[in-house]
N, C-alpha and C. Protein backbone atom coordinates (compact mmCIF):
# COMPACT_ATOMS: atom_id res chain seq x y z
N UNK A 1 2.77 56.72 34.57
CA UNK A 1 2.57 55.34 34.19
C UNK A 1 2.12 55.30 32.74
N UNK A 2 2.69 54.13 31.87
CA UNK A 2 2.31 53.98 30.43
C UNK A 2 1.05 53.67 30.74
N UNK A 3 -0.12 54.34 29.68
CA UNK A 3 -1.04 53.82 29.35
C UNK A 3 -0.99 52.41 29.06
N UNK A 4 -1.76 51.65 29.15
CA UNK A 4 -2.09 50.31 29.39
C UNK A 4 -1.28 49.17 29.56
N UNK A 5 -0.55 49.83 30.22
CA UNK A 5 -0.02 49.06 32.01
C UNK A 5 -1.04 48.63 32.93
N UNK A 6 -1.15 47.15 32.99
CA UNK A 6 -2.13 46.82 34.09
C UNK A 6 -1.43 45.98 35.41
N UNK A 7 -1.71 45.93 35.93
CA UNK A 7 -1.38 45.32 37.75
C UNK A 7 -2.38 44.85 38.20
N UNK A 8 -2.61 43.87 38.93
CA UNK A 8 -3.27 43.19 39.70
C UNK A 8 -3.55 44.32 41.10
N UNK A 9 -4.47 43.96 41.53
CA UNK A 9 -4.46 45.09 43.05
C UNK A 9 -5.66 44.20 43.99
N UNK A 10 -4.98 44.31 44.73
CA UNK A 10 -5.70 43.20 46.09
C UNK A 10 -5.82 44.03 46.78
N UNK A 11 -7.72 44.37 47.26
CA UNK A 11 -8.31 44.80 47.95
C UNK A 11 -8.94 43.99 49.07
N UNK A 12 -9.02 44.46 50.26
CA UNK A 12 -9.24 43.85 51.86
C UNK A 12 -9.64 44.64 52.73
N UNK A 13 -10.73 44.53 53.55
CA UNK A 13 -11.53 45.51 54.62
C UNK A 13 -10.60 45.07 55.84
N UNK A 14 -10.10 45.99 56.43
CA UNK A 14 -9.64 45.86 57.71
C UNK A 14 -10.17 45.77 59.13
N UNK A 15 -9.99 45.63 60.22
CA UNK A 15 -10.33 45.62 61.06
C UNK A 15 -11.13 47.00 61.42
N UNK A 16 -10.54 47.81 60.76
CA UNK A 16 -11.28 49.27 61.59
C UNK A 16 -12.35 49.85 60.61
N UNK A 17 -12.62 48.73 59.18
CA UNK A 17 -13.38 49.28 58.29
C UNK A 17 -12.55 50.05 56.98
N UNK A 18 -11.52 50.25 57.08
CA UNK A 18 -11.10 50.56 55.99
C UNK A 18 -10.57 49.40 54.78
N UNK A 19 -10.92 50.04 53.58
CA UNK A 19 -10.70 49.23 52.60
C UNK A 19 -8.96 49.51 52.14
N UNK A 20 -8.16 48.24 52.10
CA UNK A 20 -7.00 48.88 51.74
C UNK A 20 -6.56 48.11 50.42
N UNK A 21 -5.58 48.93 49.40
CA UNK A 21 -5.48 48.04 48.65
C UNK A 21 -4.07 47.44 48.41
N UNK A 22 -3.42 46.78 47.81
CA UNK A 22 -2.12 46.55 47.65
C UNK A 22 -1.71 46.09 46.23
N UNK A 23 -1.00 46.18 45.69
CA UNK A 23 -0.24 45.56 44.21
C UNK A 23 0.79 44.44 44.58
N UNK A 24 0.08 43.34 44.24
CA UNK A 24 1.65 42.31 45.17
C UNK A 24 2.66 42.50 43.97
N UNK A 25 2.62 42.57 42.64
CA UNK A 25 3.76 43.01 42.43
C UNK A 25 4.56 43.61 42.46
N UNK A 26 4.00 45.04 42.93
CA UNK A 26 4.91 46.16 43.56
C UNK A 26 5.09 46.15 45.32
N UNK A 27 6.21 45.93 45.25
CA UNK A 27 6.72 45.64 46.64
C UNK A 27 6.33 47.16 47.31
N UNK A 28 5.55 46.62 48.26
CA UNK A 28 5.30 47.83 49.25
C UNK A 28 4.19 48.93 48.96
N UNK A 29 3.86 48.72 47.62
CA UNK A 29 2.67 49.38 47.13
C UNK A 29 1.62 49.50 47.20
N UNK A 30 1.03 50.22 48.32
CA UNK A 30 -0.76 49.72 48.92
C UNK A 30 -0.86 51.08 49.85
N UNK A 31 -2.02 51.24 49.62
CA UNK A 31 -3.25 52.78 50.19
C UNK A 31 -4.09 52.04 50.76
N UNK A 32 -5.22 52.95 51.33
CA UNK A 32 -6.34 52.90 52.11
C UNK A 32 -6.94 53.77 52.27
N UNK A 33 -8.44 53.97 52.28
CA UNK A 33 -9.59 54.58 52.11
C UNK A 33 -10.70 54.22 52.25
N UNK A 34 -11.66 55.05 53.22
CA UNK A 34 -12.67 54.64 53.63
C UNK A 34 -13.87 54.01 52.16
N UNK A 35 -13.47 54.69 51.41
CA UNK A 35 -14.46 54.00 50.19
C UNK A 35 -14.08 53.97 48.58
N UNK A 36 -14.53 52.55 47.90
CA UNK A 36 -13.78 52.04 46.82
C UNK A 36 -13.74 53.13 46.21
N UNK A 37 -14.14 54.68 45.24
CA UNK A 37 -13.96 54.91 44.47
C UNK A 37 -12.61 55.63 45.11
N UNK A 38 -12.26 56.51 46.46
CA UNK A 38 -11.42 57.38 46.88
C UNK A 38 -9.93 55.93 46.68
N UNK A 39 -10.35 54.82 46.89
CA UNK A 39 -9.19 53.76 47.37
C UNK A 39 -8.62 53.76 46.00
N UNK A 40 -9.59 53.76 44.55
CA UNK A 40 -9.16 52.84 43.49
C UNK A 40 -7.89 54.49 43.29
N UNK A 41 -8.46 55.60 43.03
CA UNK A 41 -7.59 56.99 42.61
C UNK A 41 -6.09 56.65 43.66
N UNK A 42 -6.99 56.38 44.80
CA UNK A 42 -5.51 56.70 45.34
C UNK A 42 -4.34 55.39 44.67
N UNK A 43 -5.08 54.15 44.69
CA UNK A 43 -3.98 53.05 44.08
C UNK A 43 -3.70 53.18 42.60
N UNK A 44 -4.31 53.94 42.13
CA UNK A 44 -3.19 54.21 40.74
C UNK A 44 -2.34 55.36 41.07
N UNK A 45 -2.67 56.86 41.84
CA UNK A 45 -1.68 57.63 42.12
C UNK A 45 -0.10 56.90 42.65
N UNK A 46 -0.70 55.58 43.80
CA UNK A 46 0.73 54.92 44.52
C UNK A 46 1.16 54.38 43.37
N UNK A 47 0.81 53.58 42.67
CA UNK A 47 1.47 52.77 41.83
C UNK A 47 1.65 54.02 41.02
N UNK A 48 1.65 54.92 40.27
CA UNK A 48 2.13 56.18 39.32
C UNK A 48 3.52 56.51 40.19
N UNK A 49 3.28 56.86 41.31
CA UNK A 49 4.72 57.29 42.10
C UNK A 49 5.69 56.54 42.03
N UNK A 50 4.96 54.77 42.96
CA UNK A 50 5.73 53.84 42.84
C UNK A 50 6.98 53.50 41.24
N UNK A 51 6.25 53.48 40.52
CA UNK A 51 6.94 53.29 39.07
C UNK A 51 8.12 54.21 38.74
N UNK A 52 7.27 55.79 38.91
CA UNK A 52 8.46 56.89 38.77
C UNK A 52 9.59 56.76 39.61
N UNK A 53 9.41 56.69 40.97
CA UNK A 53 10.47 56.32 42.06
C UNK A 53 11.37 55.43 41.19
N UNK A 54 10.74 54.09 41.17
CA UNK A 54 11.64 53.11 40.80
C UNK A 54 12.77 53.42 39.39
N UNK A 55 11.76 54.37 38.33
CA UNK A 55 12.55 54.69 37.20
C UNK A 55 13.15 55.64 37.32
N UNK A 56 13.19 56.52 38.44
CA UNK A 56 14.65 57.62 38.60
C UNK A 56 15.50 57.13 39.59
N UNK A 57 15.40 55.51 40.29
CA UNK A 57 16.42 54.67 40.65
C UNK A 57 17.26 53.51 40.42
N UNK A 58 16.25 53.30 38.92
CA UNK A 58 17.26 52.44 37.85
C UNK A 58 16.37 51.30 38.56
C-alpha cells in the first residue's frame, strides 16, 4: 500500500465479543480480533493484500 493512502475502517463488537473491522470501501475487506491494537495490524495487513490482489487483477 502507498504511503498515505487512507480508508475509512468501521469498527463493531460482535456478539461473541470480538471487535471486527471493515473498510466499506473495499468490498469485502474486514478482520477480527479479540483486541484493538491486534484488529488495527491486522486491518491494514487486509487492506495491503486487498489492494495488491486487486492490482495484479487490473
Amino acid at each position: 500500500m502507498r504511503p498515505g493512502r487512507k480508508f475509512t475502517v468501521v469498527i463493531e463488537k460482535d456478539e461473541d465479543g470480538y471487535l471486527v473491522a471493515t473498510v466499506p470501501a473495499l468490498r469485502g475487506c474486514h478482520t477480527q480480533a479479540k483486541n484493538l491494537d491486534t484488529l488495527m495490524k491486522r486491518i491494514r495487513e487486509a487492506t495491503a493484500l486487498y489492494l495488491e490482489k486487486r492490482g495484479a487483477n487490473g
